[in-house]
N, C-alpha and C. Protein backbone atom coordinates (compact mmCIF):
# COMPACT_ATOMS: atom_id res chain seq x y z
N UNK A 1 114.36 27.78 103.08
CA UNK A 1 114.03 27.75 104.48
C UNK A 1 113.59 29.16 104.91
N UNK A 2 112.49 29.11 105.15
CA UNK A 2 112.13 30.51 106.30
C UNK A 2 112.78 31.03 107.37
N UNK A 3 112.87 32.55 107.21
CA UNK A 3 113.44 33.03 108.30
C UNK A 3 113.48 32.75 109.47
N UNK A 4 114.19 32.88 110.39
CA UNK A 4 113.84 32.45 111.73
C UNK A 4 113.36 33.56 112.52
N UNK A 5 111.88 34.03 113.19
CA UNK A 5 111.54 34.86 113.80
C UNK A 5 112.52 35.62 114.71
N UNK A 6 112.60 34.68 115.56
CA UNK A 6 113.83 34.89 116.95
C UNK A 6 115.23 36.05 116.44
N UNK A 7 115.32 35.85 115.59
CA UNK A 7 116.80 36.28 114.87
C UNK A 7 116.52 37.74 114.32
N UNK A 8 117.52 38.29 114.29
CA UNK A 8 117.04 39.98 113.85
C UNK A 8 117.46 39.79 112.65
N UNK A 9 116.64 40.57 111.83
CA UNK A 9 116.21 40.69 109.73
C UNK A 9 117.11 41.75 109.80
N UNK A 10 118.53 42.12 110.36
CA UNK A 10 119.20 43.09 110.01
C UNK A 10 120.05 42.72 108.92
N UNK A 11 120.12 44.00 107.60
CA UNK A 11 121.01 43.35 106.33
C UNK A 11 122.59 43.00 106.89
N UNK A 12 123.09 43.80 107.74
CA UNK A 12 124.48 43.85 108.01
C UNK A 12 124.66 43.62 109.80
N UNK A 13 124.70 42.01 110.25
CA UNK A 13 124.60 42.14 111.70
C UNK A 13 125.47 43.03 112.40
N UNK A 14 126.91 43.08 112.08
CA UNK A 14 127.68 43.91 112.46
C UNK A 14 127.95 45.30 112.56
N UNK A 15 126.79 45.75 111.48
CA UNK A 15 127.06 47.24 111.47
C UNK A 15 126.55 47.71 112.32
N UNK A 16 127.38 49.17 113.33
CA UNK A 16 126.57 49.76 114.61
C UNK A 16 125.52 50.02 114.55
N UNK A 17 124.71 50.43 115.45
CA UNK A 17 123.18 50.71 115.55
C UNK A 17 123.60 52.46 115.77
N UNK A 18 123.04 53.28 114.94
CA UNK A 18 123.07 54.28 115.69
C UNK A 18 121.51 55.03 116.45
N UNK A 19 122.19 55.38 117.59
CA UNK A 19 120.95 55.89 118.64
C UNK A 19 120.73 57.41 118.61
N UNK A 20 119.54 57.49 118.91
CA UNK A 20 119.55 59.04 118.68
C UNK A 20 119.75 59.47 120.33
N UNK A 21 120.06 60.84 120.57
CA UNK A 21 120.55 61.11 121.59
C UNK A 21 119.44 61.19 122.38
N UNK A 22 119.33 60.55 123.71
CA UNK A 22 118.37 61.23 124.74
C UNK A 22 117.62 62.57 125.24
N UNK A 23 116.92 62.74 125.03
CA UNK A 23 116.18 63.80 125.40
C UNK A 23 115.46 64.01 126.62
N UNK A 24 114.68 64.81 127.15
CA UNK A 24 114.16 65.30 128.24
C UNK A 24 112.64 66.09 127.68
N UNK A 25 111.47 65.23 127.60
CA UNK A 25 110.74 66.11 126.83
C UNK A 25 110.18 66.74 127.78
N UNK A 26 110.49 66.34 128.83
CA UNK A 26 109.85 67.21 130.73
C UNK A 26 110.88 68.29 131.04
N UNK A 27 111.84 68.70 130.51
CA UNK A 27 112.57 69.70 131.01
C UNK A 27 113.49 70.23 129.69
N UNK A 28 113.85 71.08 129.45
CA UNK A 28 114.33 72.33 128.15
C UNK A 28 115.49 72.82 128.92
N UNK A 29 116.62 72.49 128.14
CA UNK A 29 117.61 73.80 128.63
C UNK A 29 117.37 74.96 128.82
N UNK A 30 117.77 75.52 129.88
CA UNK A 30 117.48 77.17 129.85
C UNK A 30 118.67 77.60 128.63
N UNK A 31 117.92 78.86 127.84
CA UNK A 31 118.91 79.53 127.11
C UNK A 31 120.49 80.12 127.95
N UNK A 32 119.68 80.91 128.99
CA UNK A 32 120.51 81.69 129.54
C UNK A 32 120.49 81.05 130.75
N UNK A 33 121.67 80.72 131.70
CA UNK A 33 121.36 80.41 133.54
C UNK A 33 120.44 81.58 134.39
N UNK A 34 120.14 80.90 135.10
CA UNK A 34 119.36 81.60 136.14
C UNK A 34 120.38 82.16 136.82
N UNK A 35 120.52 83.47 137.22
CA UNK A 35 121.25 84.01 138.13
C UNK A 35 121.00 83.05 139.74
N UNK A 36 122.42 83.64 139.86
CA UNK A 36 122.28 82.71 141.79
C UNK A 36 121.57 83.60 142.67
N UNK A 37 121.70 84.61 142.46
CA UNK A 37 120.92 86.12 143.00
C UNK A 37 119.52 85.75 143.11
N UNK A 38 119.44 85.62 141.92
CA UNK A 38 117.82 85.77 141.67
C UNK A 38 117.33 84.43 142.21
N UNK A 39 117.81 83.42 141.99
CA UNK A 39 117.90 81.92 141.86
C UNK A 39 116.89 82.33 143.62
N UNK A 40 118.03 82.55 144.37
CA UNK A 40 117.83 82.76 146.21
C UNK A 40 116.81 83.34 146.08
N UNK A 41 116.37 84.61 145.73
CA UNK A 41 115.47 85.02 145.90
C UNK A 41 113.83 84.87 145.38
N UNK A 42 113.53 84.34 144.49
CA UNK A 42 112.82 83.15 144.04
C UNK A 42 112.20 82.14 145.33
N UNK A 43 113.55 81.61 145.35
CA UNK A 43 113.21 80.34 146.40
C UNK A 43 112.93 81.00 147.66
N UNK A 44 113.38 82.21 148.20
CA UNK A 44 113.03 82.95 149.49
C UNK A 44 111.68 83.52 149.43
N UNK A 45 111.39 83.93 148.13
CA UNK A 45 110.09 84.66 148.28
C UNK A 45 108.68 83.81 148.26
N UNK A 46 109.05 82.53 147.53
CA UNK A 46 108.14 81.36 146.96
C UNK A 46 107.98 80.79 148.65
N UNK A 47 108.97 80.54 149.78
CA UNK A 47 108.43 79.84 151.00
C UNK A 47 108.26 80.75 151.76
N UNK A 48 108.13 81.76 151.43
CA UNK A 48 107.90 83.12 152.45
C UNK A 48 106.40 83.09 152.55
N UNK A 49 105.99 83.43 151.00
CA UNK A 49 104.62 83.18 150.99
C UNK A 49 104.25 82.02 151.18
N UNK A 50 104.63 81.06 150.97
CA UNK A 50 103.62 79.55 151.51
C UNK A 50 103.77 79.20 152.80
N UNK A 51 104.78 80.02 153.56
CA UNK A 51 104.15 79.91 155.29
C UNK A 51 103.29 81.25 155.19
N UNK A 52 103.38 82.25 155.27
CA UNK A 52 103.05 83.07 155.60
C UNK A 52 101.13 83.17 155.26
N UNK A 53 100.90 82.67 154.15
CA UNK A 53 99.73 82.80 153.41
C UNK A 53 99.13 81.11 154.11
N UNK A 54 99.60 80.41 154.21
CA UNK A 54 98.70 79.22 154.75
C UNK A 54 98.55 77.97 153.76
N UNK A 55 99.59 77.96 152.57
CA UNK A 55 99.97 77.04 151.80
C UNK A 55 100.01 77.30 150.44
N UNK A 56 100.24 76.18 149.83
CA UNK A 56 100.63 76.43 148.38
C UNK A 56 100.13 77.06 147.48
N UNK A 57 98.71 76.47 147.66
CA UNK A 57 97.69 77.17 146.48
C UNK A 57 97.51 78.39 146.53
N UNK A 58 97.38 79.14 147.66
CA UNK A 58 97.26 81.14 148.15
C UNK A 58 98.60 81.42 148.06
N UNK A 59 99.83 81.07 148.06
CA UNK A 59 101.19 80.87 147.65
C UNK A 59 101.69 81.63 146.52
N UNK A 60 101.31 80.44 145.39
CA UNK A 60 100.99 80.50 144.11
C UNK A 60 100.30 81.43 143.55
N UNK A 61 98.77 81.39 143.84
CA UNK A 61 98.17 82.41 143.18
C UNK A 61 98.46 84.15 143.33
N UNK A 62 99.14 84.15 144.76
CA UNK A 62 99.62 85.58 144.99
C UNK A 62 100.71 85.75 144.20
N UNK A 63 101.49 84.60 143.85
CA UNK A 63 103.00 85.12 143.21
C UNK A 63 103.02 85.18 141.91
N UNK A 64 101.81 84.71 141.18
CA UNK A 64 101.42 84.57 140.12
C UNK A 64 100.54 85.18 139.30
N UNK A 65 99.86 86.25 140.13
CA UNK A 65 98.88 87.20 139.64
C UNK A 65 99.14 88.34 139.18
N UNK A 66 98.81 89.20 138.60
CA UNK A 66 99.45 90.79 138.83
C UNK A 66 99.23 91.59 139.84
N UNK A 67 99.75 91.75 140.29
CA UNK A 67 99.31 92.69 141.39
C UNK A 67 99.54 94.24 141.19
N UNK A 68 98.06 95.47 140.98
CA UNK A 68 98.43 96.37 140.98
C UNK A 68 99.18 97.48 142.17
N UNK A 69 99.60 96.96 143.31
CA UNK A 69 99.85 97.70 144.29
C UNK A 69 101.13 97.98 144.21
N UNK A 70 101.93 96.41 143.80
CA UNK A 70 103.48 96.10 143.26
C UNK A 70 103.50 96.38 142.12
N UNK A 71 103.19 96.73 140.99
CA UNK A 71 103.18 96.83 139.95
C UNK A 71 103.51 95.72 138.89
N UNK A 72 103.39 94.41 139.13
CA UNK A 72 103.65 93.36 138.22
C UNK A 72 103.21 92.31 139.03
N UNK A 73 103.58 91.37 138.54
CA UNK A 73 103.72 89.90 139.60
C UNK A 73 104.63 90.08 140.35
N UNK A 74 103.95 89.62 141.35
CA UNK A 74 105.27 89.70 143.02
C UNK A 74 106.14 88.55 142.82
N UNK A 75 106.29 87.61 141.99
CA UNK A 75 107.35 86.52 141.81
C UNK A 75 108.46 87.53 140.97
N UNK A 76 108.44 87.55 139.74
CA UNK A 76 108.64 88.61 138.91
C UNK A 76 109.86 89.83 139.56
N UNK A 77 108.80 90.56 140.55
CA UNK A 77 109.14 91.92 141.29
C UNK A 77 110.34 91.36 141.74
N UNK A 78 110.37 90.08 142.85
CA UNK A 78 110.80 89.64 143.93
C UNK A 78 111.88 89.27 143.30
N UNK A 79 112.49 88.54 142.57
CA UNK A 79 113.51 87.82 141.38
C UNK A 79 114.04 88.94 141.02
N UNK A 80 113.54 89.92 140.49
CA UNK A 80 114.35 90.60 139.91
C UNK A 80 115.68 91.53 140.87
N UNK A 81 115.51 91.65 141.70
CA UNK A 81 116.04 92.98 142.95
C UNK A 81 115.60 92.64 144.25
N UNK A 82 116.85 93.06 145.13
CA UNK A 82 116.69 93.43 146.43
C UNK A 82 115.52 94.13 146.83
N UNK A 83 115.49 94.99 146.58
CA UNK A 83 114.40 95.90 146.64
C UNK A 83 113.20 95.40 146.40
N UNK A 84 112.99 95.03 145.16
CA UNK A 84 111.40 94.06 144.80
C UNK A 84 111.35 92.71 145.33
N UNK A 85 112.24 92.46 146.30
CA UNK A 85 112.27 91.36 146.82
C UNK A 85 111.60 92.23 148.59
N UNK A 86 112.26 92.85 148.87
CA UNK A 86 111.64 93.51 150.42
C UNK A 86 110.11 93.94 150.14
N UNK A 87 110.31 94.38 148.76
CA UNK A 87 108.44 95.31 148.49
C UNK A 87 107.82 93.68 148.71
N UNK A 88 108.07 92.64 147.86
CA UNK A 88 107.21 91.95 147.78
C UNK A 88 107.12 91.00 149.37
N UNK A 89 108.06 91.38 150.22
CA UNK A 89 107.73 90.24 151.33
C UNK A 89 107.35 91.45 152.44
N UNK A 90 107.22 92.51 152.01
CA UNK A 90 106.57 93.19 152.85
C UNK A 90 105.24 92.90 152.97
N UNK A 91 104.49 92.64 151.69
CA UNK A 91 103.39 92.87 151.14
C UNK A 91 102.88 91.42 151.47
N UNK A 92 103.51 90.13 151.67
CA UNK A 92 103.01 88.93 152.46
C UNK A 92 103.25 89.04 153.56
N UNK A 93 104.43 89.72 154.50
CA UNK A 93 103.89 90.13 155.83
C UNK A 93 102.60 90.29 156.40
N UNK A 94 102.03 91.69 154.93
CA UNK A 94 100.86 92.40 155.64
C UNK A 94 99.55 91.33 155.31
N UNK A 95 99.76 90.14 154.60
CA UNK A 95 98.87 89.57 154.65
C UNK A 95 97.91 88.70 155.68
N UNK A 96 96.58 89.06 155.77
CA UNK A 96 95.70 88.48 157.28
C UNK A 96 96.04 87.21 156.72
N UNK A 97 95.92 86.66 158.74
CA UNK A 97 96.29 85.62 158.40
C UNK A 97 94.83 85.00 160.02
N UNK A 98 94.86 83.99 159.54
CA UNK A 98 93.65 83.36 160.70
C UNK A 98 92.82 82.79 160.46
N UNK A 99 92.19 82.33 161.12
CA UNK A 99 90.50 81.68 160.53
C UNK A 99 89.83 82.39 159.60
N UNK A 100 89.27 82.19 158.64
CA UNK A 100 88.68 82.15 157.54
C UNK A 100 89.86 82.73 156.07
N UNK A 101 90.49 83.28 156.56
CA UNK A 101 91.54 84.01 155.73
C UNK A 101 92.81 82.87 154.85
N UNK A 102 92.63 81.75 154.83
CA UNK A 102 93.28 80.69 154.80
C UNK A 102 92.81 80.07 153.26
């Protein structure tokens, strides 16, 4: 008699199945935690500039560029220190802001 499709061709029905563990191929443990310090300041400097600059994309590209005035990336600067956190929201302060500048 032929197998029956419906039915699983396993040699041993009873034996466990083992599963491999779940993964996340969209997200990686960090090695090390993010400081809470830095963590705040990150997130303070990232919506500082996206009001201040007129949205995400001028946001982004400012926090993401090098900037020679700051001496690195102002995300970077800003994360790291108090201090490179004031340089860098000084420096979106001074950014024009208005019609065409957007």
């Amino acid at each position: 008699m032929p197998p029956d499709p419906d039915q699983s061709q396993s040699a041993a029905p009873d034996a466990p199945v083992l599963l491999r563990p779940q993964s996340n191929r969209f997200f990686r443990k960090s090695r090390s935690p993010f400081a809470l310090d830095d963590a705040r300041r990150q997130g303070g400097i990232s919506q500082l500039a996206f009001l201040a600059m007129g949205g995400r994309d001028p946001a982004i590209a400012f926090l993401n560029t090098d900037n020679a005035a700051l001496g690195g990336r102002p995300l970077t600067i800003a994360t790291a220190s108090s201090e490179g956190y004031e340089l860098v929201a000084a420096a979106i302060r001074g950014w024009p802001s208005g019609p065409g500048f957007k």
